[in-house]
C-alpha atoms as a PDB file:
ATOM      1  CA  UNK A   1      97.701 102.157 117.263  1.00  0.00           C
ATOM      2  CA  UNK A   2      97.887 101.045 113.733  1.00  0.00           C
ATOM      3  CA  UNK A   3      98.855  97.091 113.342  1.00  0.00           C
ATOM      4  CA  UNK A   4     100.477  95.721 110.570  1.00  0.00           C
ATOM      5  CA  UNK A   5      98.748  92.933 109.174  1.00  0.00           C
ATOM      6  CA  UNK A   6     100.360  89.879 107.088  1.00  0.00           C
ATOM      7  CA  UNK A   7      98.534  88.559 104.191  1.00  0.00           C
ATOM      8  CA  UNK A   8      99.205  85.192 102.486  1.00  0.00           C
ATOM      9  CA  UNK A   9      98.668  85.702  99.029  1.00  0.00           C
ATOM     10  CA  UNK A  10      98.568  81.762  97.842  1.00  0.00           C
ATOM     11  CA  UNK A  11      98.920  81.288  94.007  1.00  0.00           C
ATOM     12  CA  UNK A  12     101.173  80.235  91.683  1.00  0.00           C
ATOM     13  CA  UNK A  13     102.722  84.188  90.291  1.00  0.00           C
ATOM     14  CA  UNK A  14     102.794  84.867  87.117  1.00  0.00           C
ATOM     15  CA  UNK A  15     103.234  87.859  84.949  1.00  0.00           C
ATOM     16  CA  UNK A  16     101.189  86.650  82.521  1.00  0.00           C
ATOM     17  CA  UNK A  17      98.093  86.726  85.244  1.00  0.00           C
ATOM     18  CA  UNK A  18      96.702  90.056  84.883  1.00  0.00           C
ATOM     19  CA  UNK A  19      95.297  89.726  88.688  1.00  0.00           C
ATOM     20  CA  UNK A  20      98.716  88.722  89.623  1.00  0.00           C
ATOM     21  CA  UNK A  21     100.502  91.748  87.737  1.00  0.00           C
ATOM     22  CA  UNK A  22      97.291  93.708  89.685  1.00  0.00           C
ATOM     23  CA  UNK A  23      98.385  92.751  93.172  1.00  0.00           C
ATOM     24  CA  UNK A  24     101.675  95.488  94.163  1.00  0.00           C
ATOM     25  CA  UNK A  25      99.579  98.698  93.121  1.00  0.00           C
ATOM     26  CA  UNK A  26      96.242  97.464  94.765  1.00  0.00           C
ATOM     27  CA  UNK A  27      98.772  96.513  97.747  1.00  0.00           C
ATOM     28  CA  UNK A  28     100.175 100.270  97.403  1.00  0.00           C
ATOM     29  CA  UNK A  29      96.593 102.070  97.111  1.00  0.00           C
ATOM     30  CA  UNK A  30      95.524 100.213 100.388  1.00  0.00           C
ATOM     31  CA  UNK A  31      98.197 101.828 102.209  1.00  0.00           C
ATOM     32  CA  UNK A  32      98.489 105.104 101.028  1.00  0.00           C
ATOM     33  CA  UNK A  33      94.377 105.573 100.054  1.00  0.00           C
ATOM     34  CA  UNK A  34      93.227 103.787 102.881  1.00  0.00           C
ATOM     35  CA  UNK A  35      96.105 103.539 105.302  1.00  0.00           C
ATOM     36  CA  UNK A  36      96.045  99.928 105.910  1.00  0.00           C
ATOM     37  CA  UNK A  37      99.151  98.917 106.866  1.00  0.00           C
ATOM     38  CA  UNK A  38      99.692  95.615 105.021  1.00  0.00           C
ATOM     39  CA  UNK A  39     102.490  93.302 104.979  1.00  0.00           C
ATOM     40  CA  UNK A  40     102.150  90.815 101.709  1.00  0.00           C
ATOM     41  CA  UNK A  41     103.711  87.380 101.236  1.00  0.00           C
ATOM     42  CA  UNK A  42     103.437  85.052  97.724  1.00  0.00           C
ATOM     43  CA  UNK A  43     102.854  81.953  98.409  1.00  0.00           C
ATOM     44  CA  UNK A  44     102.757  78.936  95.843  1.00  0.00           C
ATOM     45  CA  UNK A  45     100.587  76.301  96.218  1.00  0.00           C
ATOM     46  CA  UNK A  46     103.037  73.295  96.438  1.00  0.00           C
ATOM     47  CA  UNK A  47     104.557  75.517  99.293  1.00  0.00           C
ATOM     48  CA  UNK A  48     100.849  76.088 101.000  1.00  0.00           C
ATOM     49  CA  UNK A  49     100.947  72.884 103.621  1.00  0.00           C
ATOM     50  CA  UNK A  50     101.552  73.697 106.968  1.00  0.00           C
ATOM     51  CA  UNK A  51      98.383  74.713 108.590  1.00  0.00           C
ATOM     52  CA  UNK A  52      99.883  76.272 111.493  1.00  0.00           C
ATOM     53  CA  UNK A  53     102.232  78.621 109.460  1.00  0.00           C
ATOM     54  CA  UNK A  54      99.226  80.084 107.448  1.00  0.00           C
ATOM     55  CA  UNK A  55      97.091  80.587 110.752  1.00  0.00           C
ATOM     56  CA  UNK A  56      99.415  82.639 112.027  1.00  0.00           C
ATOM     57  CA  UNK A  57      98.640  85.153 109.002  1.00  0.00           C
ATOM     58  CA  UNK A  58      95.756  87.801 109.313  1.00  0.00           C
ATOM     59  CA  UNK A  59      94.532  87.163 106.335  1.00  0.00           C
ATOM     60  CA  UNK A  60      94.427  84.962 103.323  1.00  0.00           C
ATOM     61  CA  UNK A  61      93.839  85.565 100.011  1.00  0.00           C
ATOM     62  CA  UNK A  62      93.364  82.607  97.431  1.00  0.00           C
ATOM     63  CA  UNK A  63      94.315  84.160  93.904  1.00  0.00           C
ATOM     64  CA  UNK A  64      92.910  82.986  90.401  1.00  0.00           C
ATOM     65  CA  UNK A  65      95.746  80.948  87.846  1.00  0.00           C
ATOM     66  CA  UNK A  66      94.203  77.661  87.873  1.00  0.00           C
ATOM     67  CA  UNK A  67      94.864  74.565  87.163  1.00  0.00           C
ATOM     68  CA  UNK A  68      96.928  75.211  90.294  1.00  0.00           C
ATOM     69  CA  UNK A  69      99.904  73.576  90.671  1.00  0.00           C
ATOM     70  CA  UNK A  70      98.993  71.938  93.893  1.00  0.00           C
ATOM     71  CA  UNK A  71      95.183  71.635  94.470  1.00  0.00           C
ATOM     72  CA  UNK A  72      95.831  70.335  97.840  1.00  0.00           C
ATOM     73  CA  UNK A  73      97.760  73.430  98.696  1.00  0.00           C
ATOM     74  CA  UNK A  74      95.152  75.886  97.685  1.00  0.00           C
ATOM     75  CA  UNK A  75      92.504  73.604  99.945  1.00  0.00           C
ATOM     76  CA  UNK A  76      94.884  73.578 103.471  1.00  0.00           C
ATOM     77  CA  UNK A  77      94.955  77.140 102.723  1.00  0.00           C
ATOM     78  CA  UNK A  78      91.314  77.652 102.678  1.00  0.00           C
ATOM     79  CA  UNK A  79      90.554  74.610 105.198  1.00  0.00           C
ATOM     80  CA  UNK A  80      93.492  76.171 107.429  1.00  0.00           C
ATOM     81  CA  UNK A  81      91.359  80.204 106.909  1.00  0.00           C
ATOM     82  CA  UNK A  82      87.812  78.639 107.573  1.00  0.00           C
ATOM     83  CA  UNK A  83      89.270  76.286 110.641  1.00  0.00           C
ATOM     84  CA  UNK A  84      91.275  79.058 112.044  1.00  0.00           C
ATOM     85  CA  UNK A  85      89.024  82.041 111.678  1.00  0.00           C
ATOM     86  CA  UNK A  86      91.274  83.632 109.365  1.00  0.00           C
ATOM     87  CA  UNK A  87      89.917  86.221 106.941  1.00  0.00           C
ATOM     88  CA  UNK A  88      89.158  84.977 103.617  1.00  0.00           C
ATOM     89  CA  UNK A  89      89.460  85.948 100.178  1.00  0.00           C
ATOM     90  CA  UNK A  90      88.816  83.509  97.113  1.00  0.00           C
ATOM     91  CA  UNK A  91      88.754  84.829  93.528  1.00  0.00           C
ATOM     92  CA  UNK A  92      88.131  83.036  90.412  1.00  0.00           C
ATOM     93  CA  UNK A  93      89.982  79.982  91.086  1.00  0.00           C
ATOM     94  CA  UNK A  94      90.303  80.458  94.341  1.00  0.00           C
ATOM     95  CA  UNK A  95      85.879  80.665  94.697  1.00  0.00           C
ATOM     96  CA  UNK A  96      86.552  77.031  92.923  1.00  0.00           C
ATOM     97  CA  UNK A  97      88.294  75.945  95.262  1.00  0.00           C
ATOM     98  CA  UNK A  98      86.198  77.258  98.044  1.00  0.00           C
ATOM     99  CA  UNK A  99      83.228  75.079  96.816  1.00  0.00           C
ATOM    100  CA  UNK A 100      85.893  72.033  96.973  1.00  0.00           C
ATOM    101  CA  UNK A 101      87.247  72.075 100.213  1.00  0.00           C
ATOM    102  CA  UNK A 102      83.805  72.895 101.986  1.00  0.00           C
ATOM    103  CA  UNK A 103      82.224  70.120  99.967  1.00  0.00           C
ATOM    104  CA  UNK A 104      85.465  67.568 101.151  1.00  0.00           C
ATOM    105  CA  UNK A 105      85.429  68.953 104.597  1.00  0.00           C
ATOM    106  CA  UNK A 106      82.012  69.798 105.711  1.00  0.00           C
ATOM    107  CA  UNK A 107      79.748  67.977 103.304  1.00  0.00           C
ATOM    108  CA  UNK A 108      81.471  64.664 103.660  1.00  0.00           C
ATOM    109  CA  UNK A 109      81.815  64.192 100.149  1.00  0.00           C
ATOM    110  CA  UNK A 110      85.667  63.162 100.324  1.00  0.00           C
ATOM    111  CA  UNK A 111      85.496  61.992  96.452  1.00  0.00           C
ATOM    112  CA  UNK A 112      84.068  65.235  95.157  1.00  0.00           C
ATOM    113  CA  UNK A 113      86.273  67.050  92.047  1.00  0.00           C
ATOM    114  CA  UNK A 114      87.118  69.741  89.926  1.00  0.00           C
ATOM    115  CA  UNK A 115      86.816  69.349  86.499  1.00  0.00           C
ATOM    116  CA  UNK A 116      89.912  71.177  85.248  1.00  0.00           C
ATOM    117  CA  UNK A 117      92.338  69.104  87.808  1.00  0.00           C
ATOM    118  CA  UNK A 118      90.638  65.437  87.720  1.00  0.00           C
ATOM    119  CA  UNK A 119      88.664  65.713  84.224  1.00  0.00           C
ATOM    120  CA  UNK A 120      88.109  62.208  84.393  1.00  0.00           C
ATOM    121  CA  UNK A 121      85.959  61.837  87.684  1.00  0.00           C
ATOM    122  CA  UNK A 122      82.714  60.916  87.108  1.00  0.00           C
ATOM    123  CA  UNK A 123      80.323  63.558  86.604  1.00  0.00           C
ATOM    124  CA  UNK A 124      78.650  63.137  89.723  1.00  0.00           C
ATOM    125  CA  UNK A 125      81.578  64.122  91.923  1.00  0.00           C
ATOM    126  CA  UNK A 126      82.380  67.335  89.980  1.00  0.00           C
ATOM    127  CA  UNK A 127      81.449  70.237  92.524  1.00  0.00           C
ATOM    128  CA  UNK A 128      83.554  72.379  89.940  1.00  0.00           C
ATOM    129  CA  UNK A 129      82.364  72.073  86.219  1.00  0.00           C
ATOM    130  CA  UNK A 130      82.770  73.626  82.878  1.00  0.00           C
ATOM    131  CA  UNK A 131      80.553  76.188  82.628  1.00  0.00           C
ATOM    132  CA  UNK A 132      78.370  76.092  79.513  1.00  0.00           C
ATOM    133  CA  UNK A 133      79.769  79.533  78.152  1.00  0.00           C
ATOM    134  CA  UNK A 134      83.022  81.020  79.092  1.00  0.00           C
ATOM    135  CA  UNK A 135      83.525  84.002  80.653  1.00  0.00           C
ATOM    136  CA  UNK A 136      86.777  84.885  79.866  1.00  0.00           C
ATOM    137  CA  UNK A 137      87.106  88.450  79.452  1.00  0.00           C
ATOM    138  CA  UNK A 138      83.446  88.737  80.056  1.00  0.00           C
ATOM    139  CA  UNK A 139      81.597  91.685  81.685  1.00  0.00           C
ATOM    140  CA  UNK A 140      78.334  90.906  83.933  1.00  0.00           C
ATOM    141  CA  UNK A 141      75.703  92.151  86.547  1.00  0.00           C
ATOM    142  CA  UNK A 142      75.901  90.909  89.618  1.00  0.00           C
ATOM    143  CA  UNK A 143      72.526  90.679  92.042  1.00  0.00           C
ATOM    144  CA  UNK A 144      73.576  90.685  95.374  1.00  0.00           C
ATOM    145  CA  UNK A 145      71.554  89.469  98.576  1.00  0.00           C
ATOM    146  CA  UNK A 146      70.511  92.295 100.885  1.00  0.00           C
ATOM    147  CA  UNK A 147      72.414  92.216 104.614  1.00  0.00           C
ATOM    148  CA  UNK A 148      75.267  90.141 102.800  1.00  0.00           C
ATOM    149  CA  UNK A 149      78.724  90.629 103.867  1.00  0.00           C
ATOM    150  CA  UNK A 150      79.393  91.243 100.004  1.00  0.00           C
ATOM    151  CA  UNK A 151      76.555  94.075  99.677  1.00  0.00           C
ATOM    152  CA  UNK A 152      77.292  95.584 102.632  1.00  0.00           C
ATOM    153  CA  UNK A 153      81.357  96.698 101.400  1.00  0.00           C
ATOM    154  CA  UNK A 154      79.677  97.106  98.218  1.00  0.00           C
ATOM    155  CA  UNK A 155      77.093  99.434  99.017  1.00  0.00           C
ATOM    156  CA  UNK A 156      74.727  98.776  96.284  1.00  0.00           C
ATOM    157  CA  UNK A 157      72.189  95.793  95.436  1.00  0.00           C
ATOM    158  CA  UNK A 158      73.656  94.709  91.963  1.00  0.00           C
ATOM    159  CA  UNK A 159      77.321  95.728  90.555  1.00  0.00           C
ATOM    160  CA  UNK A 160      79.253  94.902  87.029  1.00  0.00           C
ATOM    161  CA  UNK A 161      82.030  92.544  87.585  1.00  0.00           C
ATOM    162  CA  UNK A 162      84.757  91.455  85.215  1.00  0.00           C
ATOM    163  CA  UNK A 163      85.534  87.574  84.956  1.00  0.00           C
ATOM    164  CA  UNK A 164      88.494  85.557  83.541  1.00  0.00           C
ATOM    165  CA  UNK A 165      86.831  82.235  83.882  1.00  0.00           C
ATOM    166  CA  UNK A 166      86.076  78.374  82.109  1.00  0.00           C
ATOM    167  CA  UNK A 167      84.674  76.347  85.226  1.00  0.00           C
ATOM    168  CA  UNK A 168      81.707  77.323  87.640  1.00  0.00           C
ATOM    169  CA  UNK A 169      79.298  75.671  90.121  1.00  0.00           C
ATOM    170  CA  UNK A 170      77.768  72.623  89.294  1.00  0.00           C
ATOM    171  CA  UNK A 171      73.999  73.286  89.834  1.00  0.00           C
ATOM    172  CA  UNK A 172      74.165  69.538  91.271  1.00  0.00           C
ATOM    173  CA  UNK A 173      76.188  70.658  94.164  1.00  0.00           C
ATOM    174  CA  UNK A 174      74.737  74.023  95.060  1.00  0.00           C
ATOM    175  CA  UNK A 175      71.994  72.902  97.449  1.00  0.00           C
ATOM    176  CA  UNK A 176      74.151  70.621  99.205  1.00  0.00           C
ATOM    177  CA  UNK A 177      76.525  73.164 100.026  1.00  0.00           C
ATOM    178  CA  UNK A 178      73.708  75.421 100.887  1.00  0.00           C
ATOM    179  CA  UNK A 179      71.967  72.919 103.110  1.00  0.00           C
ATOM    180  CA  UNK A 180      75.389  72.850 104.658  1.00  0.00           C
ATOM    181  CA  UNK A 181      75.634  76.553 105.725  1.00  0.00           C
ATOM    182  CA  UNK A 182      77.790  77.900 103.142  1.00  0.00           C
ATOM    183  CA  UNK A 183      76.037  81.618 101.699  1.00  0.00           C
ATOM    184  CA  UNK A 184      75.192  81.697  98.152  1.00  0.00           C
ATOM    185  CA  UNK A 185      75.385  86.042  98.408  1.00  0.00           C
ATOM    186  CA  UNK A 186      75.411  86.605  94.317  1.00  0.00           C
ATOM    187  CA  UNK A 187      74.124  85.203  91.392  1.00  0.00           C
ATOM    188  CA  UNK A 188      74.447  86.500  87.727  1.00  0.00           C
ATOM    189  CA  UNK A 189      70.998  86.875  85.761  1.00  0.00           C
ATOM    190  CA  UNK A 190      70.697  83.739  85.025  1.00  0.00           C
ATOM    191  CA  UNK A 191      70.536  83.084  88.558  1.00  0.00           C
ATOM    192  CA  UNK A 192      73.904  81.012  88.397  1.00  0.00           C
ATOM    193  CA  UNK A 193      76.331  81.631  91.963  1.00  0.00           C
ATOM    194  CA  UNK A 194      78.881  83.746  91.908  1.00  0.00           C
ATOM    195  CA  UNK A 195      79.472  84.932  95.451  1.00  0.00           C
ATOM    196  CA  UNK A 196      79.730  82.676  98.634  1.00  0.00           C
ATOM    197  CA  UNK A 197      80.298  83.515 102.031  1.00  0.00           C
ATOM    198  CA  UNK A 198      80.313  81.487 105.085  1.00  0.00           C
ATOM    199  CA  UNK A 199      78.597  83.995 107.821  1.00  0.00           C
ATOM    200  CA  UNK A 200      79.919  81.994 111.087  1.00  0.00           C
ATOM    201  CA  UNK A 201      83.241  83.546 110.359  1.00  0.00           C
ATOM    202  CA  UNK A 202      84.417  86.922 110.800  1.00  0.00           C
ATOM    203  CA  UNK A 203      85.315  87.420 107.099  1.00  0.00           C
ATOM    204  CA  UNK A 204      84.878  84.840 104.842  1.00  0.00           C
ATOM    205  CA  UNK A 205      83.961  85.642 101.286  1.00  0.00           C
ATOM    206  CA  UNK A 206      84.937  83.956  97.342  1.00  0.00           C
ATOM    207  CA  UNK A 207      84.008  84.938  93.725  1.00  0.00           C
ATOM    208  CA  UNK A 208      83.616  83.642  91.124  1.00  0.00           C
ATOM    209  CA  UNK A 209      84.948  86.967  89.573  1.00  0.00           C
ATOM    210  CA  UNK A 210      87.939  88.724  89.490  1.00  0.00           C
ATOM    211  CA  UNK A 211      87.612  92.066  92.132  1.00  0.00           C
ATOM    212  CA  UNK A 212      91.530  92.163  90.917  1.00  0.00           C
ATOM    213  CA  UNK A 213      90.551  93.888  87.535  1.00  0.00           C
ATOM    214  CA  UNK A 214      88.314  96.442  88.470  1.00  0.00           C
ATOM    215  CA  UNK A 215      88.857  99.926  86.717  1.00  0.00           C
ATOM    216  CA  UNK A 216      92.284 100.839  86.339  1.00  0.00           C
ATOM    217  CA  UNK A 217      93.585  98.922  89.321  1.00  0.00           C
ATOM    218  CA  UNK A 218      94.347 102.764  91.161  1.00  0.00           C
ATOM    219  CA  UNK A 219      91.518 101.810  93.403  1.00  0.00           C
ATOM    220  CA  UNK A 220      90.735  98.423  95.412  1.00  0.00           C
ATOM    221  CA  UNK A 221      87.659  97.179  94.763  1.00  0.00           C
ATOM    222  CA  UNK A 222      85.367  97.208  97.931  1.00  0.00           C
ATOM    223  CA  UNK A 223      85.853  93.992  98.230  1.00  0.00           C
ATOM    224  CA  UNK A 224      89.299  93.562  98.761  1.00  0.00           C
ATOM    225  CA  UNK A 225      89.310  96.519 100.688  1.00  0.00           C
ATOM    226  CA  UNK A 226      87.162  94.574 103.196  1.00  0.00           C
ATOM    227  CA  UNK A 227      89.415  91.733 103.217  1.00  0.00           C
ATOM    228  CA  UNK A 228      92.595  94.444 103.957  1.00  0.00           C
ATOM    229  CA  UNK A 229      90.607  95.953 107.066  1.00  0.00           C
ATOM    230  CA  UNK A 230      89.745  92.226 108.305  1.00  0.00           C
ATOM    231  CA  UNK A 231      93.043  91.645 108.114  1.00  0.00           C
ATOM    232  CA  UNK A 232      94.392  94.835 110.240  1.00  0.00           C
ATOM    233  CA  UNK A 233      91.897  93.570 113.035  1.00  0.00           C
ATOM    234  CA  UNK A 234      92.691  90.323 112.968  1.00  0.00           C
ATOM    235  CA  UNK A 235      96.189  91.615 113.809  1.00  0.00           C
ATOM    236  CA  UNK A 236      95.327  94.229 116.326  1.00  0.00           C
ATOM    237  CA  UNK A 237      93.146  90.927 117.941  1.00  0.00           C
ATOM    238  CA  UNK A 238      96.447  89.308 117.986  1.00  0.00           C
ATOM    239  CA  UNK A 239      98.440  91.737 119.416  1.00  0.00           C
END
Protein backbone atom coordinates (compact mmCIF):
# COMPACT_ATOMS: atom_id res chain seq x y z
CA UNK A 1 0.00 0.00 0.00
CA UNK A 2 1.42 3.28 -0.98
CA UNK A 3 1.00 6.14 1.91
CA UNK A 4 0.82 9.57 1.29
CA UNK A 5 3.17 11.46 3.18
CA UNK A 6 2.83 15.32 4.31
CA UNK A 7 5.81 17.46 4.21
CA UNK A 8 6.18 20.85 5.98
CA UNK A 9 8.10 22.89 3.83
CA UNK A 10 8.98 25.91 6.49
CA UNK A 11 10.34 29.12 4.79
CA UNK A 12 9.38 32.29 4.02
CA UNK A 13 8.29 31.73 -0.28
CA UNK A 14 9.54 33.71 -2.53
CA UNK A 15 9.86 33.81 -6.24
CA UNK A 16 12.82 35.46 -6.14
CA UNK A 17 14.44 32.21 -4.19
CA UNK A 18 15.61 30.08 -6.88
CA UNK A 19 15.27 26.92 -4.34
CA UNK A 20 11.87 28.13 -3.65
CA UNK A 21 10.85 28.54 -7.48
CA UNK A 22 12.77 24.76 -7.48
CA UNK A 23 10.36 23.16 -5.05
CA UNK A 24 6.77 22.21 -7.41
CA UNK A 25 8.88 20.37 -10.23
CA UNK A 26 11.27 18.54 -7.72
CA UNK A 27 7.78 17.87 -5.83
CA UNK A 28 6.40 16.59 -9.38
CA UNK A 29 9.62 14.40 -10.36
CA UNK A 30 9.32 12.61 -6.90
CA UNK A 31 6.02 11.42 -7.77
CA UNK A 32 6.02 10.58 -11.16
CA UNK A 33 10.11 9.43 -11.30
CA UNK A 34 10.07 7.89 -8.12
CA UNK A 35 6.46 7.38 -7.17
CA UNK A 36 6.51 8.92 -3.84
CA UNK A 37 3.37 9.99 -3.07
CA UNK A 38 3.91 13.39 -1.41
CA UNK A 39 1.57 15.80 -0.03
CA UNK A 40 3.45 19.45 0.36
CA UNK A 41 2.49 22.32 2.67
CA UNK A 42 4.41 26.08 2.80
CA UNK A 43 4.86 27.07 5.84
CA UNK A 44 6.26 30.58 7.00
CA UNK A 45 8.24 30.92 9.78
CA UNK A 46 6.16 33.39 11.94
CA UNK A 47 3.41 30.66 11.32
CA UNK A 48 5.98 27.63 12.44
CA UNK A 49 5.00 27.53 16.46
CA UNK A 50 2.96 24.86 17.44
CA UNK A 51 5.05 21.86 18.04
CA UNK A 52 2.35 19.45 18.00
CA UNK A 53 0.93 20.56 14.55
CA UNK A 54 4.40 20.05 12.83
CA UNK A 55 4.87 16.51 14.55
CA UNK A 56 2.09 15.35 13.09
CA UNK A 57 3.90 15.87 9.56
CA UNK A 58 6.18 13.04 8.06
CA UNK A 59 8.60 15.10 7.24
CA UNK A 60 10.14 18.49 7.50
CA UNK A 61 12.04 20.35 5.36
CA UNK A 62 13.78 23.70 6.53
CA UNK A 63 14.33 25.80 3.21
CA UNK A 64 17.17 28.47 2.59
CA UNK A 65 15.86 32.59 2.41
CA UNK A 66 17.47 33.78 5.43
CA UNK A 67 17.40 36.28 7.50
CA UNK A 68 14.15 34.44 8.23
CA UNK A 69 11.43 36.23 9.24
CA UNK A 70 10.99 34.42 12.47
CA UNK A 71 14.19 32.67 13.73
CA UNK A 72 12.26 31.18 16.46
CA UNK A 73 9.94 29.59 13.99
CA UNK A 74 12.54 27.94 11.91
CA UNK A 75 14.13 26.51 15.48
CA UNK A 76 10.48 24.87 16.92
CA UNK A 77 10.48 23.47 13.56
CA UNK A 78 13.74 21.80 13.79
CA UNK A 79 13.57 21.34 17.78
CA UNK A 80 9.85 19.99 17.12
CA UNK A 81 11.71 17.29 13.90
CA UNK A 82 14.73 16.28 16.20
CA UNK A 83 12.27 15.91 19.51
CA UNK A 84 9.67 14.13 17.58
CA UNK A 85 11.64 11.86 15.33
CA UNK A 86 10.49 13.56 12.37
CA UNK A 87 12.57 13.36 9.20
CA UNK A 88 14.76 16.20 8.61
CA UNK A 89 15.89 18.30 5.94
CA UNK A 90 17.95 21.65 6.46
CA UNK A 91 19.45 23.52 3.48
CA UNK A 92 21.47 26.56 3.44
CA UNK A 93 19.73 28.48 5.98
CA UNK A 94 18.02 25.96 7.25
CA UNK A 95 21.84 23.85 8.08
CA UNK A 96 22.25 27.43 10.03
CA UNK A 97 19.76 27.00 11.85
CA UNK A 98 20.36 23.41 12.62
CA UNK A 99 23.72 24.35 14.32
CA UNK A 100 21.47 26.97 16.44
CA UNK A 101 18.86 25.10 17.86
CA UNK A 102 21.14 22.00 18.76
CA UNK A 103 23.63 24.40 20.28
CA UNK A 104 20.38 26.22 22.42
CA UNK A 105 18.84 22.91 23.10
CA UNK A 106 21.39 20.28 23.62
CA UNK A 107 24.59 22.17 24.28
CA UNK A 108 23.12 24.42 26.89
CA UNK A 109 24.34 27.40 25.37
CA UNK A 110 20.87 29.35 25.60
CA UNK A 111 22.76 32.77 24.56
CA UNK A 112 24.37 31.36 21.45
CA UNK A 113 23.59 33.50 17.90
CA UNK A 114 23.54 33.90 14.39
CA UNK A 115 25.31 36.51 12.96
CA UNK A 116 22.92 37.63 10.21
CA UNK A 117 19.79 37.85 12.83
CA UNK A 118 21.62 39.28 16.14
CA UNK A 119 24.87 40.92 14.43
CA UNK A 120 25.55 42.52 17.53
CA UNK A 121 26.11 39.47 19.97
CA UNK A 122 29.34 39.13 21.03
CA UNK A 123 31.53 37.10 19.02
CA UNK A 124 31.73 34.39 21.32
CA UNK A 125 28.08 33.38 21.13
CA UNK A 126 27.96 33.33 17.29
CA UNK A 127 27.50 29.49 16.40
CA UNK A 128 26.56 31.02 12.87
CA UNK A 129 29.24 33.46 11.38
CA UNK A 130 30.20 35.20 8.25
CA UNK A 131 32.12 33.10 6.41
CA UNK A 132 35.42 34.58 5.25
CA UNK A 133 34.50 34.22 1.42
CA UNK A 134 31.06 33.98 0.08
CA UNK A 135 29.73 31.38 -1.66
CA UNK A 136 27.07 32.74 -3.41
CA UNK A 137 26.70 31.19 -6.65
CA UNK A 138 29.72 29.15 -5.89
CA UNK A 139 30.48 25.60 -7.13
CA UNK A 140 32.51 23.10 -4.69
CA UNK A 141 33.67 19.46 -3.86
CA UNK A 142 32.27 17.97 -1.24
CA UNK A 143 34.29 15.00 0.85
CA UNK A 144 31.92 12.96 2.41
CA UNK A 145 32.46 10.50 5.49
CA UNK A 146 32.21 6.83 4.56
CA UNK A 147 28.90 4.88 6.24
CA UNK A 148 27.26 8.48 6.47
CA UNK A 149 23.65 8.78 5.99
CA UNK A 150 24.66 11.54 3.32
CA UNK A 151 27.15 9.09 1.32
CA UNK A 152 25.12 6.38 1.50
CA UNK A 153 21.90 8.26 -0.83
CA UNK A 154 24.75 9.71 -2.54
CA UNK A 155 26.57 6.82 -3.56
CA UNK A 156 29.92 8.26 -4.02
CA UNK A 157 32.78 9.54 -1.53
CA UNK A 158 33.02 13.27 -2.74
CA UNK A 159 30.25 15.17 -5.00
CA UNK A 160 30.07 18.97 -6.54
CA UNK A 161 27.50 20.96 -4.80
CA UNK A 162 26.13 24.38 -5.66
CA UNK A 163 25.82 27.02 -2.72
CA UNK A 164 23.90 30.34 -2.35
CA UNK A 165 25.49 31.28 0.90
CA UNK A 166 27.21 34.43 3.30
CA UNK A 167 27.28 32.72 6.88
CA UNK A 168 28.85 29.24 7.90
CA UNK A 169 30.08 27.39 11.02
CA UNK A 170 32.03 29.09 13.40
CA UNK A 171 35.15 26.85 13.83
CA UNK A 172 34.65 27.94 17.66
CA UNK A 173 31.51 25.99 17.89
CA UNK A 174 32.20 22.90 15.84
CA UNK A 175 33.73 20.69 18.54
CA UNK A 176 31.19 21.52 20.96
CA UNK A 177 28.52 20.43 18.85
CA UNK A 178 30.53 17.44 17.95
CA UNK A 179 31.33 16.52 21.52
CA UNK A 180 27.59 16.76 21.76
CA UNK A 181 26.65 14.02 19.21
CA UNK A 182 25.71 16.01 16.33
CA UNK A 183 27.64 14.32 12.81
CA UNK A 184 29.92 16.55 11.03
CA UNK A 185 29.32 14.03 7.53
CA UNK A 186 31.01 16.72 4.90
CA UNK A 187 33.52 19.14 4.75
CA UNK A 188 34.70 21.24 1.68
CA UNK A 189 38.63 21.12 0.97
CA UNK A 190 39.44 23.28 3.24
CA UNK A 191 38.12 20.99 5.68
CA UNK A 192 35.30 23.58 6.69
CA UNK A 193 31.54 21.57 7.61
CA UNK A 194 29.12 21.44 5.35
CA UNK A 195 26.98 18.41 6.13
CA UNK A 196 25.55 17.43 9.63
CA UNK A 197 23.53 14.70 10.63
CA UNK A 198 22.35 13.59 13.92
CA UNK A 199 22.55 9.52 13.60
CA UNK A 200 20.10 8.75 16.74
CA UNK A 201 17.31 9.72 14.45
CA UNK A 202 15.82 7.99 11.67
CA UNK A 203 16.56 10.78 9.14
CA UNK A 204 18.10 13.69 10.17
CA UNK A 205 20.39 15.50 7.79
CA UNK A 206 21.32 19.71 6.93
CA UNK A 207 23.63 21.45 4.38
CA UNK A 208 25.19 23.93 4.15
CA UNK A 209 24.42 23.74 0.33
CA UNK A 210 21.63 24.00 -1.73
CA UNK A 211 20.56 20.08 -3.04
CA UNK A 212 17.54 22.46 -4.49
CA UNK A 213 19.75 23.59 -7.52
CA UNK A 214 21.18 20.61 -8.73
CA UNK A 215 21.19 20.18 -12.64
CA UNK A 216 18.20 21.29 -14.24
CA UNK A 217 15.89 20.68 -11.31
CA UNK A 218 14.14 17.50 -13.67
CA UNK A 219 15.80 15.27 -11.17
CA UNK A 220 15.89 15.37 -7.16
CA UNK A 221 19.03 15.33 -5.90
CA UNK A 222 19.74 12.09 -3.82
CA UNK A 223 19.40 13.85 -1.09
CA UNK A 224 16.10 15.05 -1.09
CA UNK A 225 15.05 12.00 -2.53
CA UNK A 226 16.05 10.40 0.81
CA UNK A 227 14.22 12.84 2.76
CA UNK A 228 10.84 12.04 0.31
CA UNK A 229 11.20 8.14 1.07
CA UNK A 230 11.71 8.96 4.97
CA UNK A 231 8.86 10.72 4.74
CA UNK A 232 6.51 7.92 2.97
CA UNK A 233 7.65 5.59 5.96
CA UNK A 234 7.20 7.75 8.47
CA UNK A 235 3.59 7.79 7.19
CA UNK A 236 3.11 4.16 6.52
CA UNK A 237 4.62 3.95 10.51
CA UNK A 238 1.74 6.11 11.26
CA UNK A 239 -0.84 4.49 9.64
Amino acid sequence: MTHTARIALVGDRSPHVRSHTRIPGLLDALRERDDLDLDAYWIPTEDATDATALAAFDAIWVLPGSPYRSESGALTAIRTAREHHVPLLGTCAGFQHVLLEYARNVCGRSTAAHAENSPDAPADDAVVVPLACSLVGHEGTIELTAGSLAEQLIGAERSIERYHCNFGASPHYVKLLRDQGLHFTGADSEGEVRIAELPSHPFFLATLFQPELAGDGSRPHPLIRGLAAAAVTHAAAMA
